[in-house]
PDB file of N, CA and C in Angstrom:
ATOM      1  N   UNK A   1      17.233   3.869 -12.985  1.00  0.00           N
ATOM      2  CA  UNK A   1      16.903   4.263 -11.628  1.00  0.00           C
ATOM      3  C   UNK A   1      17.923   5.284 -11.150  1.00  0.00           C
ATOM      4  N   UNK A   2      17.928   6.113 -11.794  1.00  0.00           N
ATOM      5  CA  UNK A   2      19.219   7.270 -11.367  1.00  0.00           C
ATOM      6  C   UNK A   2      18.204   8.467 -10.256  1.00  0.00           C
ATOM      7  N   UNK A   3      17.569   8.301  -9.761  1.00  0.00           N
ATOM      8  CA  UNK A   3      16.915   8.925  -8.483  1.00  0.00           C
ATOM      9  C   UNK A   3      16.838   8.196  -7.502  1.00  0.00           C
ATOM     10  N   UNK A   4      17.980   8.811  -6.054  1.00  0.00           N
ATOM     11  CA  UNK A   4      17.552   8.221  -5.013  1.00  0.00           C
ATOM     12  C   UNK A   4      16.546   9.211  -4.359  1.00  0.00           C
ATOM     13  N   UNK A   5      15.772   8.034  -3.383  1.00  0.00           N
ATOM     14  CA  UNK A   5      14.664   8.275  -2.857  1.00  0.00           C
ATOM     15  C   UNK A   5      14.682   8.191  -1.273  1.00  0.00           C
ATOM     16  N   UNK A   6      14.287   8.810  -0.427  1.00  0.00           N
ATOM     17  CA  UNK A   6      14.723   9.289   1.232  1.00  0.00           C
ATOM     18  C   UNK A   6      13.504   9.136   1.864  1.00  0.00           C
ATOM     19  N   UNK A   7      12.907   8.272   2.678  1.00  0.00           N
ATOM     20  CA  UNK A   7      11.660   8.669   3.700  1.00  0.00           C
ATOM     21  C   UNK A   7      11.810   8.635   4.845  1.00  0.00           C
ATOM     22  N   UNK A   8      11.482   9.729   5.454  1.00  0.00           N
ATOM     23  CA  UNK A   8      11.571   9.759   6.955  1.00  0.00           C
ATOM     24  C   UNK A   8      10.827   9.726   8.034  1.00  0.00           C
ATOM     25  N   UNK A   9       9.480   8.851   7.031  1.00  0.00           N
ATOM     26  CA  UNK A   9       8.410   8.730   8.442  1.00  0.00           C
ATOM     27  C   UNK A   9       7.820   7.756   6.963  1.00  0.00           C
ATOM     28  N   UNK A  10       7.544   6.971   7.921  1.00  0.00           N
ATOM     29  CA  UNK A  10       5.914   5.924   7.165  1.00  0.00           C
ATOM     30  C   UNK A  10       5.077   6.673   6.944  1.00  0.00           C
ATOM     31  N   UNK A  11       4.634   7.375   6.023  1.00  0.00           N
ATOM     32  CA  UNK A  11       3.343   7.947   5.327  1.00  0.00           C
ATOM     33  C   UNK A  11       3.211   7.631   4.213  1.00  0.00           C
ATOM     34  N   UNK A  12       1.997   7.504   4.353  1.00  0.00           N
ATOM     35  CA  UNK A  12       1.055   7.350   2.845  1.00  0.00           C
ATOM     36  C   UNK A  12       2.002   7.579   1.906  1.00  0.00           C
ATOM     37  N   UNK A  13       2.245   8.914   1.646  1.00  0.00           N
ATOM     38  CA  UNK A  13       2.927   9.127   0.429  1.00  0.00           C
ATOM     39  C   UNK A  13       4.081   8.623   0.342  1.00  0.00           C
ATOM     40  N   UNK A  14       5.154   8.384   1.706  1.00  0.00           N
ATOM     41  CA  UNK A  14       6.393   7.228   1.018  1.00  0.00           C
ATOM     42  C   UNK A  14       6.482   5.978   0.915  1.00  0.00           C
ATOM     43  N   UNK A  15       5.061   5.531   1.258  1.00  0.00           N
ATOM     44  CA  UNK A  15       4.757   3.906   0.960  1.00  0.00           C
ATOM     45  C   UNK A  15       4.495   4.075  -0.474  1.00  0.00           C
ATOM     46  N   UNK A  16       3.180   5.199  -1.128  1.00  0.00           N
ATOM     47  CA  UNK A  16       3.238   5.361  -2.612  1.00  0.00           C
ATOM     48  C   UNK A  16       4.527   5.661  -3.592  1.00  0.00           C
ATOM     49  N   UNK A  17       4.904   6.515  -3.207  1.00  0.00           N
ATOM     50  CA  UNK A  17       6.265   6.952  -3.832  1.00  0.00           C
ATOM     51  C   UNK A  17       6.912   5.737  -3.668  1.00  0.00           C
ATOM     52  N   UNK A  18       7.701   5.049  -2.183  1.00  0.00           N
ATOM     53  CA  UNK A  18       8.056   3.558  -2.547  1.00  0.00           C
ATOM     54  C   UNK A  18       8.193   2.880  -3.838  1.00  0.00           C
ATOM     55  N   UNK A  19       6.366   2.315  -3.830  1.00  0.00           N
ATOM     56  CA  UNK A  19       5.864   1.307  -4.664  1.00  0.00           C
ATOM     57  C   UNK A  19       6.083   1.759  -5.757  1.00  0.00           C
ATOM     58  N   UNK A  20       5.488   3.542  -6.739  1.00  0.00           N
ATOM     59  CA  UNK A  20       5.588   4.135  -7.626  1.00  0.00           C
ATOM     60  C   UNK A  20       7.330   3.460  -8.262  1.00  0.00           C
ATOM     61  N   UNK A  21       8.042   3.910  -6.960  1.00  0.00           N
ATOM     62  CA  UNK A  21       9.569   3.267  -7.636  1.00  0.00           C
ATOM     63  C   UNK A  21      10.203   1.675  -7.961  1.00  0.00           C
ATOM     64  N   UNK A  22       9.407   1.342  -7.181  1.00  0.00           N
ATOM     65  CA  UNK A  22       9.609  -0.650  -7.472  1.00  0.00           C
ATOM     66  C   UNK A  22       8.714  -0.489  -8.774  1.00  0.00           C
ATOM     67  N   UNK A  23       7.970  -0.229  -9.223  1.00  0.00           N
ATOM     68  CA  UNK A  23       7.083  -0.461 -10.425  1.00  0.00           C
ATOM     69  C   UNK A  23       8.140   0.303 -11.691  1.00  0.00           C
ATOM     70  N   UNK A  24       8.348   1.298 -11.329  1.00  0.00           N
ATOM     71  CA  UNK A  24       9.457   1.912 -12.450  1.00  0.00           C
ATOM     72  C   UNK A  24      10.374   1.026 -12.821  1.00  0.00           C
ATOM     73  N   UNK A  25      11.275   0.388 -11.308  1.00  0.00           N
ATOM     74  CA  UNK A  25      12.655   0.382 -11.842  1.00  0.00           C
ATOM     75  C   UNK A  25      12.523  -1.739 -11.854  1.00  0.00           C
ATOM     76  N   UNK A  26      11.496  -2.168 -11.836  1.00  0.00           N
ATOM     77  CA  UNK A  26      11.505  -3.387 -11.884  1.00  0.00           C
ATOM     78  C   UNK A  26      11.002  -4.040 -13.441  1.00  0.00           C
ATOM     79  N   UNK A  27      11.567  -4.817 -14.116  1.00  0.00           N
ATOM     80  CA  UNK A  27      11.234  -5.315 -15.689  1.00  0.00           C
ATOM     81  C   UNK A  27       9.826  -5.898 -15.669  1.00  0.00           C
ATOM     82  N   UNK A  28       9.465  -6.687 -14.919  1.00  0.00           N
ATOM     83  CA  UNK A  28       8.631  -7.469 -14.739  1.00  0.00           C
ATOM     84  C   UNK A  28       7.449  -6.557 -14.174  1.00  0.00           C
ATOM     85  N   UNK A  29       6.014  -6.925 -14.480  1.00  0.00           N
ATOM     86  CA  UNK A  29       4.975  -6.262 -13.817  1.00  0.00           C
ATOM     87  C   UNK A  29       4.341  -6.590 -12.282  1.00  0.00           C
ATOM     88  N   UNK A  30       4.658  -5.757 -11.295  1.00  0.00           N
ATOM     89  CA  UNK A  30       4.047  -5.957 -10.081  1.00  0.00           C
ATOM     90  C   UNK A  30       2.458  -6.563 -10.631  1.00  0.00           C
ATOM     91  N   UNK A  31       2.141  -7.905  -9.697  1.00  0.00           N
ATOM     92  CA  UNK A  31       0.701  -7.910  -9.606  1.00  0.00           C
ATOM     93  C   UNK A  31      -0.002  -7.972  -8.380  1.00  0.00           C
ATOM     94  N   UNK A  32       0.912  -7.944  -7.267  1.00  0.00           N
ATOM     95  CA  UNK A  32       0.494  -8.182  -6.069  1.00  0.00           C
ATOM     96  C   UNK A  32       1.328  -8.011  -5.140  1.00  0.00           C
ATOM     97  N   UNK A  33       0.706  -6.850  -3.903  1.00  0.00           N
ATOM     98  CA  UNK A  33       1.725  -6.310  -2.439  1.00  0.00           C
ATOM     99  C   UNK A  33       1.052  -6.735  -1.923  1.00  0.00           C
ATOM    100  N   UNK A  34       1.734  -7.412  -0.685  1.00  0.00           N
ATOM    101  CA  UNK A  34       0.930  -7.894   0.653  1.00  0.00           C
ATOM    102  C   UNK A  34       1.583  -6.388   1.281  1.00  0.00           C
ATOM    103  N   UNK A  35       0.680  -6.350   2.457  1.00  0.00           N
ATOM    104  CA  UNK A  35       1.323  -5.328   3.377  1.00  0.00           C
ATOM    105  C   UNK A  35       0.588  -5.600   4.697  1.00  0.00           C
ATOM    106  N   UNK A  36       1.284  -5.064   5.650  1.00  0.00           N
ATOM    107  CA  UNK A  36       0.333  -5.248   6.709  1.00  0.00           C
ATOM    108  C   UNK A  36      -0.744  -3.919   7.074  1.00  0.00           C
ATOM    109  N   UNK A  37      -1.632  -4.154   8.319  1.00  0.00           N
ATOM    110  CA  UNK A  37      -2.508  -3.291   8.507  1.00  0.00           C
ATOM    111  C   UNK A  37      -2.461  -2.171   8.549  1.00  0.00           C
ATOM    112  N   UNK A  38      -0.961  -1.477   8.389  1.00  0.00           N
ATOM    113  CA  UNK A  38      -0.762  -0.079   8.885  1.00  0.00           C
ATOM    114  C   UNK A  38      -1.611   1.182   8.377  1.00  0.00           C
ATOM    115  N   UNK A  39      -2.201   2.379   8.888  1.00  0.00           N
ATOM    116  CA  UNK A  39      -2.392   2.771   8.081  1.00  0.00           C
ATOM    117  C   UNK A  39      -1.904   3.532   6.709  1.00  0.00           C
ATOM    118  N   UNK A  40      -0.631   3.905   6.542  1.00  0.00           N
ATOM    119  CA  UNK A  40      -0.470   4.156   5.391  1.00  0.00           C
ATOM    120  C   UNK A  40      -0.606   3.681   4.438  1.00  0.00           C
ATOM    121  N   UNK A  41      -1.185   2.294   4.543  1.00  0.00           N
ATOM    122  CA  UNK A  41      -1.473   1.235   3.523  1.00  0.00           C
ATOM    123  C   UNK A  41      -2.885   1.051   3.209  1.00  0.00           C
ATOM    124  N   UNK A  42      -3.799   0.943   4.844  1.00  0.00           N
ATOM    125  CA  UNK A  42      -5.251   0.764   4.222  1.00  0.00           C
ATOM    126  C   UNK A  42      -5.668   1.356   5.261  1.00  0.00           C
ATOM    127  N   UNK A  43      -7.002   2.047   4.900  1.00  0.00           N
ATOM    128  CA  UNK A  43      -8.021   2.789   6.142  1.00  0.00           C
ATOM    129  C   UNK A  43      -8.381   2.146   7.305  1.00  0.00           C
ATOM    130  N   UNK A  44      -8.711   2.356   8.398  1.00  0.00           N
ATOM    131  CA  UNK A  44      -8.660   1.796   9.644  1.00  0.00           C
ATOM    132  C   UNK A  44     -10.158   0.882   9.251  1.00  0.00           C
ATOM    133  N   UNK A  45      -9.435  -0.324  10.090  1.00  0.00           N
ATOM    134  CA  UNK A  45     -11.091  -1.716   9.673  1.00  0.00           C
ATOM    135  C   UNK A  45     -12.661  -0.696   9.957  1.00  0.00           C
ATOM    136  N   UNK A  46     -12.211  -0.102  10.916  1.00  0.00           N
ATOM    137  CA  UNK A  46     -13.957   0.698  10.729  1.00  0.00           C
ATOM    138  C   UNK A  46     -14.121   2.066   9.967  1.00  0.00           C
ATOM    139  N   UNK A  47     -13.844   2.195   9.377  1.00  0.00           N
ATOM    140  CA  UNK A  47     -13.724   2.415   7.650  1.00  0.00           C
ATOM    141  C   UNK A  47     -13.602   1.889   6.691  1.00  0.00           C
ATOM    142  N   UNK A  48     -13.490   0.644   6.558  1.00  0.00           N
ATOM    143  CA  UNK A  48     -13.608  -0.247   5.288  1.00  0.00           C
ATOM    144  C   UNK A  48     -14.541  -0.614   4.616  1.00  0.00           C
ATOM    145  N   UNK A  49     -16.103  -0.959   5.918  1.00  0.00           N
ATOM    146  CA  UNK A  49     -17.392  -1.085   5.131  1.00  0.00           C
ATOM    147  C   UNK A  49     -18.114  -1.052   6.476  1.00  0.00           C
ATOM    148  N   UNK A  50     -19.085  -1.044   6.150  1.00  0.00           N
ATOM    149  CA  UNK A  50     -20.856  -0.390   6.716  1.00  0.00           C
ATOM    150  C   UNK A  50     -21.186   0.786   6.647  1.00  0.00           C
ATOM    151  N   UNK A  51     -21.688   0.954   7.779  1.00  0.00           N
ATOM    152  CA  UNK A  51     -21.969   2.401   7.634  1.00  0.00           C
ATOM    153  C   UNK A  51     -21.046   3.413   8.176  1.00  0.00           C
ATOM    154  N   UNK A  52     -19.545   3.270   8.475  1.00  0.00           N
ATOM    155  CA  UNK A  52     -18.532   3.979   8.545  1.00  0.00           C
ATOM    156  C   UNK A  52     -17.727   4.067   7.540  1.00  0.00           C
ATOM    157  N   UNK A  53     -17.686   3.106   6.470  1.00  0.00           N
ATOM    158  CA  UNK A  53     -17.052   3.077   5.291  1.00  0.00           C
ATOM    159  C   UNK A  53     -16.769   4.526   4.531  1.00  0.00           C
ATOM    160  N   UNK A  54     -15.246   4.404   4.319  1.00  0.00           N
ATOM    161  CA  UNK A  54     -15.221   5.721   3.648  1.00  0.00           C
ATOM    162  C   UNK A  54     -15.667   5.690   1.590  1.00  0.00           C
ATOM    163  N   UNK A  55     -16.035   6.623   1.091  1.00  0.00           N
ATOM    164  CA  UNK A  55     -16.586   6.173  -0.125  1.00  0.00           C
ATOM    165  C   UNK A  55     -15.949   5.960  -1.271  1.00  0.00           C
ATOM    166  N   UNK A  56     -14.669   6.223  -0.616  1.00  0.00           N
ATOM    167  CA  UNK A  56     -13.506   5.894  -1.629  1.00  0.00           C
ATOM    168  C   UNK A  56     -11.890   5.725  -1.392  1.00  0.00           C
ATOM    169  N   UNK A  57     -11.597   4.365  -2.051  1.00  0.00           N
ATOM    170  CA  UNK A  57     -10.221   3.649  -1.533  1.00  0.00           C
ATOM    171  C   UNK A  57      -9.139   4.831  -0.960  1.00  0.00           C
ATOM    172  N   UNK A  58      -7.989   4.293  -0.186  1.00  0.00           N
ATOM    173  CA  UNK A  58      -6.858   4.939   0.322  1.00  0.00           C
ATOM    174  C   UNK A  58      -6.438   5.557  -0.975  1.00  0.00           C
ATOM    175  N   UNK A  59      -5.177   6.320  -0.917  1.00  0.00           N
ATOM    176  CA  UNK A  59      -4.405   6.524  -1.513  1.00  0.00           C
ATOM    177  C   UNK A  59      -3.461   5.300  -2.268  1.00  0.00           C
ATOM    178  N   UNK A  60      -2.767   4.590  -1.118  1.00  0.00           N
ATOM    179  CA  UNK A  60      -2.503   3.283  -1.978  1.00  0.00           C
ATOM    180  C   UNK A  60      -3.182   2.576  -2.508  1.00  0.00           C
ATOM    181  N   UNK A  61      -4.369   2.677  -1.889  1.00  0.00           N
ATOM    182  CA  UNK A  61      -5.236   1.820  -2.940  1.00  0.00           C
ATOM    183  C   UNK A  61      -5.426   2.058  -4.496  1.00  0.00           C
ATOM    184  N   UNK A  62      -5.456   3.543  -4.165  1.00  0.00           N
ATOM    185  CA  UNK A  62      -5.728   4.335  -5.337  1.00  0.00           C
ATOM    186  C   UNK A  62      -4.797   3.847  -6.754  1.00  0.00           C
ATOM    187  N   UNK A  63      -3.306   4.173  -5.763  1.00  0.00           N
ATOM    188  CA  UNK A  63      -2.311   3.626  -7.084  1.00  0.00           C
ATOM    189  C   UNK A  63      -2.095   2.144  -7.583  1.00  0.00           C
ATOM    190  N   UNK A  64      -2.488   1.243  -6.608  1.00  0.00           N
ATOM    191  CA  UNK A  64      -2.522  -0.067  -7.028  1.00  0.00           C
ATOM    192  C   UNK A  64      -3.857  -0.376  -7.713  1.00  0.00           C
ATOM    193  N   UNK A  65      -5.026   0.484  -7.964  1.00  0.00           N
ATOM    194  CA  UNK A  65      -5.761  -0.007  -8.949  1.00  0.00           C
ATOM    195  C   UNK A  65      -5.517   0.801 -10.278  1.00  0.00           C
ATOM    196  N   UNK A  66      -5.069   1.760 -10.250  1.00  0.00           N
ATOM    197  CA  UNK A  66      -4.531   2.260 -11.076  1.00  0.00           C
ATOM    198  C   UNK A  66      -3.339   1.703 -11.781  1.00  0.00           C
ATOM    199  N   UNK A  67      -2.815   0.859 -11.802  1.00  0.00           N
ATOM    200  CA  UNK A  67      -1.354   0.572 -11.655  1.00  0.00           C
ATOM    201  C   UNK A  67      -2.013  -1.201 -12.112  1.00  0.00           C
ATOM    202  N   UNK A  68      -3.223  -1.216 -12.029  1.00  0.00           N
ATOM    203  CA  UNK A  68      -3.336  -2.999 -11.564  1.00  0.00           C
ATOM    204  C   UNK A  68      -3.102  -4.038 -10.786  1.00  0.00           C
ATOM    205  N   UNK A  69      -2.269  -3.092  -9.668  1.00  0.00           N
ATOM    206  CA  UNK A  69      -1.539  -4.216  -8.865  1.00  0.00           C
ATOM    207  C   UNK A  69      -3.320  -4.863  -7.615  1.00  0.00           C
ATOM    208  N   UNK A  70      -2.973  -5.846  -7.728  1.00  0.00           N
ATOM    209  CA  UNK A  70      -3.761  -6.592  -6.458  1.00  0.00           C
ATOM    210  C   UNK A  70      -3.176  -6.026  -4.889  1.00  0.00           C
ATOM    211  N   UNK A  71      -3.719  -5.434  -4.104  1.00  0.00           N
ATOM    212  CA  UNK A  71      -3.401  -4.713  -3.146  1.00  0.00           C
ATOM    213  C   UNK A  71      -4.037  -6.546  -1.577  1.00  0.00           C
ATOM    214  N   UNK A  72      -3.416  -6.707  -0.906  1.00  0.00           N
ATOM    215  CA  UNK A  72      -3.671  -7.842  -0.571  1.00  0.00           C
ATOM    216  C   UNK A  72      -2.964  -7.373   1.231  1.00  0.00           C
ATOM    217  N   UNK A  73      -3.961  -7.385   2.695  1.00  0.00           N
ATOM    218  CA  UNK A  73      -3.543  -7.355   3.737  1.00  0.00           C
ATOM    219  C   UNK A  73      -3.274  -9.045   4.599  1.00  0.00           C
ATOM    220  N   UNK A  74      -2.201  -8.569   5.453  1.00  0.00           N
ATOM    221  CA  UNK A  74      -1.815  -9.909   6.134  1.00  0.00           C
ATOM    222  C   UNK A  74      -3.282  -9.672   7.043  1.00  0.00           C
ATOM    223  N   UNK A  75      -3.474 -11.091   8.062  1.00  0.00           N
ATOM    224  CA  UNK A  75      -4.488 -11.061   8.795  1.00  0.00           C
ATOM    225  C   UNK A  75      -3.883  -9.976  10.380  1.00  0.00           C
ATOM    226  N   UNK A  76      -4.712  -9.222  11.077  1.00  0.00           N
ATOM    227  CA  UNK A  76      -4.336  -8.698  12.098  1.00  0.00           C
ATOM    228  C   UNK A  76      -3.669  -9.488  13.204  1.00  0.00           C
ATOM    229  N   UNK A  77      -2.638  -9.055  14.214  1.00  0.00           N
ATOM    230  CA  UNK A  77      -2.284 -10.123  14.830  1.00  0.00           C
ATOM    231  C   UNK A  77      -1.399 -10.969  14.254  1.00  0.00           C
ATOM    232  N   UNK A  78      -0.904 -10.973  13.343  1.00  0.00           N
ATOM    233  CA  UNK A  78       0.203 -11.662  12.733  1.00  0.00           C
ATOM    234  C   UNK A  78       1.307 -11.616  12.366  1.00  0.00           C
ATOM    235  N   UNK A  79       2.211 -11.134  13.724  1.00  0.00           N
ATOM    236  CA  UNK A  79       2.924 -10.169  13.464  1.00  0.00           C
ATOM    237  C   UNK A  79       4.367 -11.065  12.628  1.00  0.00           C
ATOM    238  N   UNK A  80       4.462 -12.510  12.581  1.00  0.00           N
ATOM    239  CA  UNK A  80       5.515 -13.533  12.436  1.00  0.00           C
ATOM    240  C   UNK A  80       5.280 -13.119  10.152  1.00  0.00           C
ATOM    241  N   UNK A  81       4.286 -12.722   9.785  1.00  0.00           N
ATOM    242  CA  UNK A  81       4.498 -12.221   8.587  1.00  0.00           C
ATOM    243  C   UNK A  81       5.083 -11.450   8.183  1.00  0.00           C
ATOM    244  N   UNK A  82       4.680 -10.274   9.034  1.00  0.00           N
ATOM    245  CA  UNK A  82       5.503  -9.279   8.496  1.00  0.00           C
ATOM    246  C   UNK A  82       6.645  -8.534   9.088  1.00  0.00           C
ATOM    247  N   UNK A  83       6.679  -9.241  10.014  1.00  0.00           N
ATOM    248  CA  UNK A  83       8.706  -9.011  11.089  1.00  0.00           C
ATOM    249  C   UNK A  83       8.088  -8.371  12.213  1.00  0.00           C
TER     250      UNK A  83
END
């Protein structure tokens, strides 16, 4: 792990980049992130399914199926999960 890594705003890409680096520098295989609702993590609930659904996963989503990881949200309103 000889790259440090700097984010200066919650976006998509430094939640990916993040995770990209826990998966590198960890021995063991990620199989599962909880995260909460934010969006840099998952598309807003009315985008997830019906007929607003977008037709294809987030970006994080993207890398955690790619990657295999189980991508997993806390329930809304819950804020004692995730601080």
């Amino acid at each position: 792990m000889g790259q440090v890594l700097h984010w200066s705003a919650a976006t998509t890409e430094a939640a990916v980049a993040f995770l990209a680096a826990i998966v590198e520098a960890v021995p063991n295989r990620v199989h599962t992130v909880l995260t909460d609702n934010g969006i840099q993590f998952a598309d807003l609930p009315k985008n997830r399914q019906g007929p607003t659904a977008l037709p294809w996963p987030s970006l994080f989503d993207r890398f955690c199926l790619l990657h295999g990881i189980e991508h997993r949200l806390i329930k809304p309103s819950h804020p004692w999960i995730s601080g």
